[in-house]
C-alpha atoms as a PDB file:
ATOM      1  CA  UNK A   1    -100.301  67.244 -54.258  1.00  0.00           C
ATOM      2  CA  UNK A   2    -101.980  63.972 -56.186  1.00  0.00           C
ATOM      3  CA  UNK A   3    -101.141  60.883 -53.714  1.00  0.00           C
ATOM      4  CA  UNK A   4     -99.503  57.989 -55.781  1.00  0.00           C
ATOM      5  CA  UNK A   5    -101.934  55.092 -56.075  1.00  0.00           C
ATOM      6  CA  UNK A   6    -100.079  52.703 -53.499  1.00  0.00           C
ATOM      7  CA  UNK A   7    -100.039  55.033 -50.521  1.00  0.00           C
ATOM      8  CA  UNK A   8    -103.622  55.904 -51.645  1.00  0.00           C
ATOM      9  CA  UNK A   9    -104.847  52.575 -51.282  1.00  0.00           C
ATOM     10  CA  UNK A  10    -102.557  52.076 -47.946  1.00  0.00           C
ATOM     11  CA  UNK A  11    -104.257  54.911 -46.264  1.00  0.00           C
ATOM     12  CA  UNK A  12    -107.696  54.222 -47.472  1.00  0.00           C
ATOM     13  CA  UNK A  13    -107.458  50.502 -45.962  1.00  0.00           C
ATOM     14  CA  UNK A  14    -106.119  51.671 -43.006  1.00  0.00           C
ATOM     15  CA  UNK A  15    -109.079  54.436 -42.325  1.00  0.00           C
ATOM     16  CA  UNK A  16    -111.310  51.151 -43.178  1.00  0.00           C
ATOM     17  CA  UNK A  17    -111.714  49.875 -39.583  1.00  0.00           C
ATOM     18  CA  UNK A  18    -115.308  47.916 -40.433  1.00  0.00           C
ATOM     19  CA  UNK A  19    -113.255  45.021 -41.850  1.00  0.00           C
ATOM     20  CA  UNK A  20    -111.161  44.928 -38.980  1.00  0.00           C
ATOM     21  CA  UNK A  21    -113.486  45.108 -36.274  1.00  0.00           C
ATOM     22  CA  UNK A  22    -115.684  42.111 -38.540  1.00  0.00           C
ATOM     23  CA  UNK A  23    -112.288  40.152 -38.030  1.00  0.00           C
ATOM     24  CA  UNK A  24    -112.097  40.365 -34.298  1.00  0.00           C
ATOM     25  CA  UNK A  25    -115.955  40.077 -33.509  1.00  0.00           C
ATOM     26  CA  UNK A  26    -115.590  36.642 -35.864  1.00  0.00           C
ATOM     27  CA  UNK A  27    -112.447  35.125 -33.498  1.00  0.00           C
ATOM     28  CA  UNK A  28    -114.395  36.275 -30.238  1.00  0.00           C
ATOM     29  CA  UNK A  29    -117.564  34.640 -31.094  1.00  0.00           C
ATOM     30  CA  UNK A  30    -115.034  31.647 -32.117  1.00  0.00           C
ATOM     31  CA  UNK A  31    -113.688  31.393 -29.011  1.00  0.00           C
ATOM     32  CA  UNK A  32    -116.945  32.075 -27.033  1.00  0.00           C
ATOM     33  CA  UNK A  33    -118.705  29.052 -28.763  1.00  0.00           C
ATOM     34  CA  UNK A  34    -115.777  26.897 -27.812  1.00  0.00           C
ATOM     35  CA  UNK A  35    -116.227  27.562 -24.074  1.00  0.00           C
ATOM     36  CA  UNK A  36    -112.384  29.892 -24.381  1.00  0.00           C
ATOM     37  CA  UNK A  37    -112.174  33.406 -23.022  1.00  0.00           C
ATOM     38  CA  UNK A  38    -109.240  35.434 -24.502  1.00  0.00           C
ATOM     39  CA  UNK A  39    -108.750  37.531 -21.367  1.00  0.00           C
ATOM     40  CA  UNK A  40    -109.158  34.490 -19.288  1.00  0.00           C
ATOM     41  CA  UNK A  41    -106.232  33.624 -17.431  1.00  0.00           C
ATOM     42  CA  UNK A  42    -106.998  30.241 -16.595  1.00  0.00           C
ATOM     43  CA  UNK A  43    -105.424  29.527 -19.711  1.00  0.00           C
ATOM     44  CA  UNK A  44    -101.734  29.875 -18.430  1.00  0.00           C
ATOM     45  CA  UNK A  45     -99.813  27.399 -17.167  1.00  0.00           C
ATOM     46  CA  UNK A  46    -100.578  27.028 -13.257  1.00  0.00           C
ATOM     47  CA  UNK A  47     -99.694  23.472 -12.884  1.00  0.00           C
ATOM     48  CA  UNK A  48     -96.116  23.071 -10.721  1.00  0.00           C
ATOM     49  CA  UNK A  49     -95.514  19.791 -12.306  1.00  0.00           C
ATOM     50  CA  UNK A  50     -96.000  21.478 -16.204  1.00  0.00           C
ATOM     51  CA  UNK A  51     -94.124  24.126 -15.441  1.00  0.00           C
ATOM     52  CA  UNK A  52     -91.224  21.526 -13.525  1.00  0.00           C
ATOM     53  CA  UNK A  53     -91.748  19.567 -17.312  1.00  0.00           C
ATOM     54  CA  UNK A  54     -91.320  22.883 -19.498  1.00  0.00           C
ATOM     55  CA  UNK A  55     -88.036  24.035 -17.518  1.00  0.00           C
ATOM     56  CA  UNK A  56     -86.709  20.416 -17.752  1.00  0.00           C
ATOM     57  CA  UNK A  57     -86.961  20.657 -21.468  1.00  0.00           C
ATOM     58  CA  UNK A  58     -85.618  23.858 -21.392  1.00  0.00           C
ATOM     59  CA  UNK A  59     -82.429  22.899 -19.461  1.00  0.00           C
ATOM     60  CA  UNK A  60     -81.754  19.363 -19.970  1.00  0.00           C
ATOM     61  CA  UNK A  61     -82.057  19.303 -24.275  1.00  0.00           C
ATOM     62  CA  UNK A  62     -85.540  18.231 -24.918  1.00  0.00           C
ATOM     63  CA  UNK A  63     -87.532  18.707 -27.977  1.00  0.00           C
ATOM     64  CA  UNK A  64     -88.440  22.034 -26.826  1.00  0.00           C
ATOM     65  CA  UNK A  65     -84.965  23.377 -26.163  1.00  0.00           C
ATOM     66  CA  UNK A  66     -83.842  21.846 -29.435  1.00  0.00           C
ATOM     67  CA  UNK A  67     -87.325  23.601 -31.413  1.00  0.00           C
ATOM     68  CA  UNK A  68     -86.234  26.865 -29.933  1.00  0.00           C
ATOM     69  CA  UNK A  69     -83.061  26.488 -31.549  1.00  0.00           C
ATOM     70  CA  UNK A  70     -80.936  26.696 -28.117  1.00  0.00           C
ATOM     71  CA  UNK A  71     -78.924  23.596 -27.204  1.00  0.00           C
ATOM     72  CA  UNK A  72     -75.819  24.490 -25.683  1.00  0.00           C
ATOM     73  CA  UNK A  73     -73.859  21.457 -26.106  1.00  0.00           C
ATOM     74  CA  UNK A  74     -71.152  23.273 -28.264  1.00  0.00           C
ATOM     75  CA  UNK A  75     -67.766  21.951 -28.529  1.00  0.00           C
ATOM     76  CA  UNK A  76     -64.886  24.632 -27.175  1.00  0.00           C
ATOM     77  CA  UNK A  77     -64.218  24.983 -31.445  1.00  0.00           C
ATOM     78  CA  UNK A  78     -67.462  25.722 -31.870  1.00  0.00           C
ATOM     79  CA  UNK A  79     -68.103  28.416 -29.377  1.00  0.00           C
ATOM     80  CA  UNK A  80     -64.986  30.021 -30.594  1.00  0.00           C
ATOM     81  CA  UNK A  81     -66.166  29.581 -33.832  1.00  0.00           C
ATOM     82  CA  UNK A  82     -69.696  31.761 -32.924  1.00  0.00           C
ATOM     83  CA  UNK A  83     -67.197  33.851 -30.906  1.00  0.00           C
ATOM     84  CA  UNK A  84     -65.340  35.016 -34.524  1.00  0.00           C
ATOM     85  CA  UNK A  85     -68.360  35.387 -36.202  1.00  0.00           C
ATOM     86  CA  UNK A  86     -70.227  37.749 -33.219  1.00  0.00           C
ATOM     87  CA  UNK A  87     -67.098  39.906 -33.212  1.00  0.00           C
ATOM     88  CA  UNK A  88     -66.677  39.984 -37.034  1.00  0.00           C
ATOM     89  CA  UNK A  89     -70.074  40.599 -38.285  1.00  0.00           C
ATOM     90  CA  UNK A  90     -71.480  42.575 -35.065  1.00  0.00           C
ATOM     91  CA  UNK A  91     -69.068  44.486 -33.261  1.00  0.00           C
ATOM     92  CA  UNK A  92     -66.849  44.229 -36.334  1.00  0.00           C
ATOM     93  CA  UNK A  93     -68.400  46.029 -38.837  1.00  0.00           C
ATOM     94  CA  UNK A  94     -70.164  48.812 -36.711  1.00  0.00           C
ATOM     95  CA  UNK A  95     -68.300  51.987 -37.414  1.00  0.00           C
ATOM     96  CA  UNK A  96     -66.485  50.437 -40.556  1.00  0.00           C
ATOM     97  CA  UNK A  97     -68.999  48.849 -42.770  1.00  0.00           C
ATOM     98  CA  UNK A  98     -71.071  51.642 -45.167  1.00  0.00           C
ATOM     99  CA  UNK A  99     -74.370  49.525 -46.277  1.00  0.00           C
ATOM    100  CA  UNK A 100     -75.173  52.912 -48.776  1.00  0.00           C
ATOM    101  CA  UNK A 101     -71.557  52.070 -50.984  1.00  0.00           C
ATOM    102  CA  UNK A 102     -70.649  48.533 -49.956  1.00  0.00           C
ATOM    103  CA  UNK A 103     -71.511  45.235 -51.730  1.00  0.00           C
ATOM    104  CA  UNK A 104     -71.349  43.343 -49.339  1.00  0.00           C
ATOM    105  CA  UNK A 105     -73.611  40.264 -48.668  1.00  0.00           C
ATOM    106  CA  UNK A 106     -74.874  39.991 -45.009  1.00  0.00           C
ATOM    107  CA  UNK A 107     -73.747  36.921 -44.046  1.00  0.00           C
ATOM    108  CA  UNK A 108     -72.439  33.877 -45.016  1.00  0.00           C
ATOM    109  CA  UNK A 109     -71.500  31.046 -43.199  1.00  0.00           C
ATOM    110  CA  UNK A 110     -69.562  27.501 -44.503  1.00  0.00           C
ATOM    111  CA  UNK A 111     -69.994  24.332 -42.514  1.00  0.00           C
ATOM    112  CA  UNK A 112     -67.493  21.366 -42.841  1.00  0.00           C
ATOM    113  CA  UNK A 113     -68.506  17.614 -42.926  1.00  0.00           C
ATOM    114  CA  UNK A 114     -68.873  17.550 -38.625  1.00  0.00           C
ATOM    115  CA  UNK A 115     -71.605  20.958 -39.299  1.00  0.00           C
ATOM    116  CA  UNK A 116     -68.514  23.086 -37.447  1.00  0.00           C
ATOM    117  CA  UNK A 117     -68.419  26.532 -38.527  1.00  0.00           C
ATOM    118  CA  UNK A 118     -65.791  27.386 -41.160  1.00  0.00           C
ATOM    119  CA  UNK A 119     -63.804  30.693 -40.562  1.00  0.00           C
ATOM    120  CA  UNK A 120     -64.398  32.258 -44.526  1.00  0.00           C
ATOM    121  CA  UNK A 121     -60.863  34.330 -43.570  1.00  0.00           C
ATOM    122  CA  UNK A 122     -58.313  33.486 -46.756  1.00  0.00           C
ATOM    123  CA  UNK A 123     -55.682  35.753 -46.107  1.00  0.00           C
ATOM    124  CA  UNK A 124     -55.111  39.184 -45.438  1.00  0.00           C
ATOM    125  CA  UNK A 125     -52.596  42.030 -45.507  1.00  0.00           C
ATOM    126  CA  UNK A 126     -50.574  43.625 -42.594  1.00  0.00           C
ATOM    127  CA  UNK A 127     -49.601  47.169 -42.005  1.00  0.00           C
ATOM    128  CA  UNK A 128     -46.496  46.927 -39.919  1.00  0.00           C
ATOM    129  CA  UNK A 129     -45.795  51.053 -40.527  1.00  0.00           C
ATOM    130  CA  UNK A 130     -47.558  54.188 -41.774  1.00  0.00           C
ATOM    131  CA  UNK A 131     -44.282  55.230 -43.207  1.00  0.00           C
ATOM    132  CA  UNK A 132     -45.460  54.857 -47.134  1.00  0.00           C
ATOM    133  CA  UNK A 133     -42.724  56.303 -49.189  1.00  0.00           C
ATOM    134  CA  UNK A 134     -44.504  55.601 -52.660  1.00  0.00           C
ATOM    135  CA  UNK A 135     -45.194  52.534 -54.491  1.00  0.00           C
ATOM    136  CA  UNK A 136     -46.715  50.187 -52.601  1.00  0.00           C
ATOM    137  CA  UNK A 137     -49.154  48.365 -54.035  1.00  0.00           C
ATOM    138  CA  UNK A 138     -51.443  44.624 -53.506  1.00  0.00           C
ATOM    139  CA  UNK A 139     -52.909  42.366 -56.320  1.00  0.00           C
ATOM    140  CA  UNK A 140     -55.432  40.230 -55.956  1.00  0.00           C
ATOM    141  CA  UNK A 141     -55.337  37.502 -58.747  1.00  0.00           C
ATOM    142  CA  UNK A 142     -57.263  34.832 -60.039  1.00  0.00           C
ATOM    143  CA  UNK A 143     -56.201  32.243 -62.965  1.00  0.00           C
ATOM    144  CA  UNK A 144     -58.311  33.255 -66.023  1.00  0.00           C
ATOM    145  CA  UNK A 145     -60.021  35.970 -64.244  1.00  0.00           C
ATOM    146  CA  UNK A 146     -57.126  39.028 -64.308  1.00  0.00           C
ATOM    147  CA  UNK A 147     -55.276  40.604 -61.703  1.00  0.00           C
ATOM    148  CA  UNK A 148     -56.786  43.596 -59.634  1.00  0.00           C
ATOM    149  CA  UNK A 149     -54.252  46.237 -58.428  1.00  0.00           C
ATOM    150  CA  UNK A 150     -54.645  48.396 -55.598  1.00  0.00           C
ATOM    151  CA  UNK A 151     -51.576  51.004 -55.312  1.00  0.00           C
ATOM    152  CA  UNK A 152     -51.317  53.862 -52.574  1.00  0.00           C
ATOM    153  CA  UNK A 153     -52.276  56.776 -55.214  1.00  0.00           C
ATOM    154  CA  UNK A 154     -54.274  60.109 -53.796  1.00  0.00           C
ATOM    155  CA  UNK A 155     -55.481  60.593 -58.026  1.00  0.00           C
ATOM    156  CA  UNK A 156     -57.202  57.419 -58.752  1.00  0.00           C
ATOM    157  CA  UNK A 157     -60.318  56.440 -58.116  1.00  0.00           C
ATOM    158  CA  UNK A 158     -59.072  52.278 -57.257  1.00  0.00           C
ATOM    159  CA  UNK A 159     -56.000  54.051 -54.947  1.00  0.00           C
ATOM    160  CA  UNK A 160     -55.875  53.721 -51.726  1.00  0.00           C
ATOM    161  CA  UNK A 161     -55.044  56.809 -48.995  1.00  0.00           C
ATOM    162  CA  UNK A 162     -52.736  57.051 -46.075  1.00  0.00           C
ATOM    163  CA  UNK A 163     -54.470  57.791 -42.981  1.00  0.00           C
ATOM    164  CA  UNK A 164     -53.699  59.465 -39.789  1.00  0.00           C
ATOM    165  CA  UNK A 165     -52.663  55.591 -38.159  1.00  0.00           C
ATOM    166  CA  UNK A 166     -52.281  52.293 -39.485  1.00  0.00           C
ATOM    167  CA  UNK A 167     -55.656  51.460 -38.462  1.00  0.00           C
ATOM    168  CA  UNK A 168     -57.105  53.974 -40.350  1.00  0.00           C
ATOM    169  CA  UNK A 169     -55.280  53.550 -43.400  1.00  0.00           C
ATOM    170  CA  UNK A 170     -56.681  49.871 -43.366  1.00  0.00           C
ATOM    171  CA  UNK A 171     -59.936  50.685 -43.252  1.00  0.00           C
ATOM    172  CA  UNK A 172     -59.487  53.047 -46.609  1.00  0.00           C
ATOM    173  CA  UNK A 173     -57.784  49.877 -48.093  1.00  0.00           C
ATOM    174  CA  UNK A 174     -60.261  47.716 -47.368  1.00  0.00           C
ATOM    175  CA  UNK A 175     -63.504  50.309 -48.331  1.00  0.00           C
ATOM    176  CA  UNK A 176     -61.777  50.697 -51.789  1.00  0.00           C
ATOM    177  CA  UNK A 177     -60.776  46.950 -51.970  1.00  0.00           C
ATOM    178  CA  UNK A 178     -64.853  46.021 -51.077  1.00  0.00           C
ATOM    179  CA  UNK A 179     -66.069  48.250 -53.229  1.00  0.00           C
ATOM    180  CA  UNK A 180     -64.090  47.608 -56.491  1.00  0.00           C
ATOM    181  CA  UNK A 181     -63.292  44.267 -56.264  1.00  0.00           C
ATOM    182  CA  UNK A 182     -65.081  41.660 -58.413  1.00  0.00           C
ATOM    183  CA  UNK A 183     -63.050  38.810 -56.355  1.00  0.00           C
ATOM    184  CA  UNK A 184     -63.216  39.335 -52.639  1.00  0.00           C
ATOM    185  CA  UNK A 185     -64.971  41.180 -49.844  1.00  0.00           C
ATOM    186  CA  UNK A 186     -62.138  42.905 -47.381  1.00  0.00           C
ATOM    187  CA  UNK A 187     -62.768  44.315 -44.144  1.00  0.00           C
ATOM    188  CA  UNK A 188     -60.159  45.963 -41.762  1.00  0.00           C
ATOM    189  CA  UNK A 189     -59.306  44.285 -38.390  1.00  0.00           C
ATOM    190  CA  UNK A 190     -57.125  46.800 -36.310  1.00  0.00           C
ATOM    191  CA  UNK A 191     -53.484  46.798 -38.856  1.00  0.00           C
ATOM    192  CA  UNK A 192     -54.898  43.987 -40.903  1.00  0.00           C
ATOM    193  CA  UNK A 193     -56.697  43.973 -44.578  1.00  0.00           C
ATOM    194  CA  UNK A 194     -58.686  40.424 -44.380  1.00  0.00           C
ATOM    195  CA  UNK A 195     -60.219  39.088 -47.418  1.00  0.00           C
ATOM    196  CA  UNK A 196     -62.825  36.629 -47.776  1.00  0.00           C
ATOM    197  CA  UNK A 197     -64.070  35.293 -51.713  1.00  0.00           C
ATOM    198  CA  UNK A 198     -66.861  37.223 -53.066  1.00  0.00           C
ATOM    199  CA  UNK A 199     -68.032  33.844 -55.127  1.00  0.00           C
ATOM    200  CA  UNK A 200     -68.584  30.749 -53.290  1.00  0.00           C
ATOM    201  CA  UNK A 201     -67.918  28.911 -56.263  1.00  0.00           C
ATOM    202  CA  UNK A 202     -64.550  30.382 -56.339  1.00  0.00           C
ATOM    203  CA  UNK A 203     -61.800  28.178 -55.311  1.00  0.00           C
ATOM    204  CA  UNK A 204     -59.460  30.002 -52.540  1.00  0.00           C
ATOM    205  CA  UNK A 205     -56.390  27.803 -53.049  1.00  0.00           C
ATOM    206  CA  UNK A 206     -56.329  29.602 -56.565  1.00  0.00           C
ATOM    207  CA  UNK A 207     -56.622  33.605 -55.499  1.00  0.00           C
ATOM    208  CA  UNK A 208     -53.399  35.047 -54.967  1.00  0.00           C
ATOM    209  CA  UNK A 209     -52.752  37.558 -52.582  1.00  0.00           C
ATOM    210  CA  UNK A 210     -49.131  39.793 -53.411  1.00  0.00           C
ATOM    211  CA  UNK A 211     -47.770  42.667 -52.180  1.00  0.00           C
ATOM    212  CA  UNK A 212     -45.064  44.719 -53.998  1.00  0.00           C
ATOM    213  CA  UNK A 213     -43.659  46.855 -51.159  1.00  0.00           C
ATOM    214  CA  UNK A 214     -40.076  48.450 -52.839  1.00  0.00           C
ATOM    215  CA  UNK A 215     -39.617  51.155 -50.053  1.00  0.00           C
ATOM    216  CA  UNK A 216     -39.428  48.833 -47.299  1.00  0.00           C
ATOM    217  CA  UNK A 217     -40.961  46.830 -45.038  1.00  0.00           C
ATOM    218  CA  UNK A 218     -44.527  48.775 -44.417  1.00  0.00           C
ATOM    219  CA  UNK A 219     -46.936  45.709 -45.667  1.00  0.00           C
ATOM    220  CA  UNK A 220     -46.821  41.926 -45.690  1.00  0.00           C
ATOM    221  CA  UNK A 221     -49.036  38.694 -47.113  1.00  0.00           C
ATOM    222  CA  UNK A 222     -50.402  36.035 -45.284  1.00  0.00           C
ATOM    223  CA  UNK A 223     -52.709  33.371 -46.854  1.00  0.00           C
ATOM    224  CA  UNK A 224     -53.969  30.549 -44.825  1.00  0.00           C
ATOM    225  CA  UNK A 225     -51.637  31.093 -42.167  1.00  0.00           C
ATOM    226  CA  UNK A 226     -47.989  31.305 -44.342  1.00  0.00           C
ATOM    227  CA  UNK A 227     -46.454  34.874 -44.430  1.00  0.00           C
ATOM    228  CA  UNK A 228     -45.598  35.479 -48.094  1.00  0.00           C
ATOM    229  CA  UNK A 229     -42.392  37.944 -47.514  1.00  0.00           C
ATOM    230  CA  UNK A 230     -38.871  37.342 -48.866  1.00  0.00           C
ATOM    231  CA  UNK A 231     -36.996  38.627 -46.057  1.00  0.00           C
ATOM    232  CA  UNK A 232     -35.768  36.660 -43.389  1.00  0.00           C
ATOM    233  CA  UNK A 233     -36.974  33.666 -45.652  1.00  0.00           C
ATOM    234  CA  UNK A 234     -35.127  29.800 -45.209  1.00  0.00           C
ATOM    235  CA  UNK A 235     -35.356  27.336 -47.570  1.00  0.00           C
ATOM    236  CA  UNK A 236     -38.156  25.434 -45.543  1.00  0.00           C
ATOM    237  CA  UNK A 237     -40.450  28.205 -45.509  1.00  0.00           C
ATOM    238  CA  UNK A 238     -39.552  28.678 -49.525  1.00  0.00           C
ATOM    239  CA  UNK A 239     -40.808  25.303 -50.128  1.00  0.00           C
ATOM    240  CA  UNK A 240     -44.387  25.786 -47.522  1.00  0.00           C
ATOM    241  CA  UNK A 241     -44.936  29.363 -50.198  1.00  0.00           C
ATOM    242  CA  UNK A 242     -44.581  26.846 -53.443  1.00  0.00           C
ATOM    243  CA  UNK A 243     -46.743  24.488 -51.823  1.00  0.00           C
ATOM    244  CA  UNK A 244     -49.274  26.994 -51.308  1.00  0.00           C
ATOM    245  CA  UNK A 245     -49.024  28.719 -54.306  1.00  0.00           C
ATOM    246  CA  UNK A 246     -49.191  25.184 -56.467  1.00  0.00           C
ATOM    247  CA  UNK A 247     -52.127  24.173 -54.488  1.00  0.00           C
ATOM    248  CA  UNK A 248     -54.051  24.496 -57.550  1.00  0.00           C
ATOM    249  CA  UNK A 249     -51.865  23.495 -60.112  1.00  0.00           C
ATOM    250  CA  UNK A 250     -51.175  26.866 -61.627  1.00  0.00           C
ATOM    251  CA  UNK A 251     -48.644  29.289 -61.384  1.00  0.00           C
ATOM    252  CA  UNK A 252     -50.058  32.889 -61.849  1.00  0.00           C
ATOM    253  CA  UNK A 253     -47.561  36.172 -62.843  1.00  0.00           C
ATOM    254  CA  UNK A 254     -47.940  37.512 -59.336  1.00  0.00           C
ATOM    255  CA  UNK A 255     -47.155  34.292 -57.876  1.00  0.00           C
ATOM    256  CA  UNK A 256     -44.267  33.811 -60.327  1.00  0.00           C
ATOM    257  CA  UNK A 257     -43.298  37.476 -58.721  1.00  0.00           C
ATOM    258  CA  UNK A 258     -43.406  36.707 -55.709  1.00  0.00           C
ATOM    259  CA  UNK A 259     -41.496  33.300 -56.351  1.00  0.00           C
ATOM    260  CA  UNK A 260     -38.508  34.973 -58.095  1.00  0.00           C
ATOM    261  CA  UNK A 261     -38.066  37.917 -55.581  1.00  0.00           C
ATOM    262  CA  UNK A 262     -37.707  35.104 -52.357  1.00  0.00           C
ATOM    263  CA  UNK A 263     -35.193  33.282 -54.971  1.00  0.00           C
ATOM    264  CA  UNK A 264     -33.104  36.109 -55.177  1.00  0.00           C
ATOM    265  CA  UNK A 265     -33.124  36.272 -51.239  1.00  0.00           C
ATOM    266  CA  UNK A 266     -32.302  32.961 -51.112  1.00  0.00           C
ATOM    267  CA  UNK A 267     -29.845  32.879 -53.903  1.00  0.00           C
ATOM    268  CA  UNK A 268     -32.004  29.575 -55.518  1.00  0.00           C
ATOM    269  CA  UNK A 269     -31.431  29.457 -59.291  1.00  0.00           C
ATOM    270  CA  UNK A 270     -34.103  28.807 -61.848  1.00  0.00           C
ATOM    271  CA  UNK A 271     -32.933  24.954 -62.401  1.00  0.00           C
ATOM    272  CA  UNK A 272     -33.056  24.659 -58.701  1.00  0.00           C
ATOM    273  CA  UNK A 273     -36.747  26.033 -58.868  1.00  0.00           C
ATOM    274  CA  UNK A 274     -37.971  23.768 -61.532  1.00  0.00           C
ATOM    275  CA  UNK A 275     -36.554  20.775 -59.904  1.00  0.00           C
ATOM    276  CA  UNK A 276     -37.980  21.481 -56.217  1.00  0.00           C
ATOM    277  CA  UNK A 277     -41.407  22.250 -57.798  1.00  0.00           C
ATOM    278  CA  UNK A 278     -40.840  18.616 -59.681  1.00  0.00           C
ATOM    279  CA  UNK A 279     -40.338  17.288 -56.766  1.00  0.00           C
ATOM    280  CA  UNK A 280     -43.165  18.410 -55.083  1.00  0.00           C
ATOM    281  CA  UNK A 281     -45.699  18.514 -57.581  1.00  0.00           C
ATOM    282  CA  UNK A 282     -44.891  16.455 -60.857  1.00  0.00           C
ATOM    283  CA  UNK A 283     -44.640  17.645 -63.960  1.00  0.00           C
ATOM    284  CA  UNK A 284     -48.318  18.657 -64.167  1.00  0.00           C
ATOM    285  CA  UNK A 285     -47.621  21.956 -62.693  1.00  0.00           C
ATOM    286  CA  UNK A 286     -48.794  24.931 -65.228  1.00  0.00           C
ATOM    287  CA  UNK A 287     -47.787  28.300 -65.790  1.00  0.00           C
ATOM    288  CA  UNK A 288     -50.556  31.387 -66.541  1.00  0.00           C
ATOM    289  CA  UNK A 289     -48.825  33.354 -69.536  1.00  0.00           C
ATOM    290  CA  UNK A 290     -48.397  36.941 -69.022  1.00  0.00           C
ATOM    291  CA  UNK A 291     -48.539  37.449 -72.682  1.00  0.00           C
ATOM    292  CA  UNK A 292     -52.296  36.003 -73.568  1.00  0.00           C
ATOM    293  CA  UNK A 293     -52.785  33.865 -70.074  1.00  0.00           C
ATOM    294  CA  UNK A 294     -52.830  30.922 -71.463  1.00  0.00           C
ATOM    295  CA  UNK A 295     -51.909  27.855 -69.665  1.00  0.00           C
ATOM    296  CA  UNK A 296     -48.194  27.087 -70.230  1.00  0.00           C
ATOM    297  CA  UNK A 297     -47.183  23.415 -70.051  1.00  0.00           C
ATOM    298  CA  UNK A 298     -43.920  22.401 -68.492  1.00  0.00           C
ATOM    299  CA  UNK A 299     -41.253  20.880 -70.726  1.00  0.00           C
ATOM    300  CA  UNK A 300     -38.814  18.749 -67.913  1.00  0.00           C
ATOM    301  CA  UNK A 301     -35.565  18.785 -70.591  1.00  0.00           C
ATOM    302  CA  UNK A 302     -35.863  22.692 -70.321  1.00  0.00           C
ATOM    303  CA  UNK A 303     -36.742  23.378 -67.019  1.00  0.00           C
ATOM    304  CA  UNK A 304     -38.840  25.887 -68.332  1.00  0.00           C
ATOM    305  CA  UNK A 305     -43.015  26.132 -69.503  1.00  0.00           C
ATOM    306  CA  UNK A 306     -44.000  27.174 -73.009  1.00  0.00           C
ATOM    307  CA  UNK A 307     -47.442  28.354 -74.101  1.00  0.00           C
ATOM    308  CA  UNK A 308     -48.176  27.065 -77.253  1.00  0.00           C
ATOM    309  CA  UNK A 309     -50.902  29.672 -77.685  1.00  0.00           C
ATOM    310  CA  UNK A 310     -48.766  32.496 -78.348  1.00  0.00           C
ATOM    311  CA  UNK A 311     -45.465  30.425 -78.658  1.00  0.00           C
ATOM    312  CA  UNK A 312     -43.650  31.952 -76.105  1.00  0.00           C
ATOM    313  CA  UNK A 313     -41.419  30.863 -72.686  1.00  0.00           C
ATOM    314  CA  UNK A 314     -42.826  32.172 -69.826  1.00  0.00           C
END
């Protein structure tokens, strides 16, 4: 069988050992005409007081130490910090991650102003049961970029599967999430669905994370710390969801979803929306149509937004 012309070439160079052997007699006779012998060990460091210097600069932050790369004069943030990312990118991933179907980039790592690591976590999604009854289903959404649904269906190829536990069942979420998704990497932490944005030039106060669970209470939301569930709701934590929902500016259809089903819990009326969202925000605030997802202004006298795209309320 006819050897392909790069392997060819490999094996003849490596059967060439007169170029090789030219290399090495060339440094010897180097080193020999400076007076140095290779195998001589006079050449290590013997002297107490060098070696005292070397360990000092080892131990005590010197140049050396910081050259190597190890100064340990971490803040108790920052160790926890390198403490999240050992146990989410090494021990983490072994046993979940598939490097043959998965997108996923290696590794990447934010810093803030102070060079602190920044925890890339954005939210996530909670199993509280394996008891799926049907149904259940989690967008992610981005303004002018569509929404992505993932719905517990055996037939389709973007539908996630119940496993044996809740643990295993977020893993299967997460693989399909990771693999389809043009907006976020996910990755399965015991119960727990995390995301983290797939662009760095995404912005993560705009992705919205929702969860339409009509069976019960098997999954629940939670972006940058504030559950997104409509049960057991008060009007304080009503008012922490709109402002982070409106951290953008924009209301999206999920989030208006999401919005109206922990009004009806609450028993807050559309007026009564409009004017705590005034309150908080202005009259700036615009709405993503779910006709042609345009942005829809706000008009105060109405308490309402109109898209003047496609001329409808929304």
């Amino acid at each position: 069988m006819a050897i392909r012309k790069g392997r060819r070439e490999s094996k003849e160079n490596l059967e060439n050992h007169e170029a090789i052997d030219d290399a090495f007699a060339e440094r010897r006779a180097l080193l020999e005409s400076e007076g140095e012998n290779p195998h001589d060990e006079s050449q290590y460091v013997q002297d107490p007081i060098e070696q005292e210097r070397i360990r000092k600069e080892l131990e005590e932050g010197g140049e050396l130490q910081k050259m190597l790369g190890i100064d340990q004069n971490l803040s108790k943030q920052q160790e926890a910090s390198l403490q999240r990312l050992e146990q989410k990118w090494m021990s983490g991933l072994q046993g979940t991650y598939n490097a043959a179907e998965e997108e996923r980039k290696p590794l990447m790592i934010s810093f803030d102003e102070e060079d602190n690591i920044q925890h890339t976590e954005i939210g996530s999604v909670s199993l509280l049961t394996n008891d799926f009854d049907g149904g259940e289903e989690i967008r992610l959404e981005y303004p002018g970029k569509g929404t992505e649904f993932y719905t517990l269906d055996y037939d389709d190829e973007s539908g996630w599967r119940k496993g044996k536990t809740p643990e295993h069942t977020a893993r299967n979420i997460a693989s399909i999430i990771n693999k389809r998704s043009s907006l976020v990497h996910a990755f399965s932490d015991s119960n727990r669905v995390v995301f983290e944005l797939r662009d760095s030039s995404l912005n993560p106060d705009s992705l919205v994370i929702f969860v339409d669970d009509p069976g019960g209470k098997d999954m629940v939301a939670e972006k940058q710390g504030v559950e997104l569930d409509p049960r057991g709701m008060t009007l304080q934590d009503y008012q922490e969801v709109i402002k982070l929902a409106l951290a953008d500016g924009i209301i999206t259809p999920s989030e208006d979803q999401m919005l109206w089903s922990m009004r009806q819990a609450l028993k807050i009326s559309e007026d009564e929306h409009v004017h705590i969202v005034r309150a908080m925000f202005g009259d700036d605030v615009m709405k993503e149509c779910t006709v042609c997802n345009s942005m829809a202004l706000l008009y105060p006298e109405h308490n309402a937004w109109y898209c003047e795209t496609c001329e409808n309320w929304v």
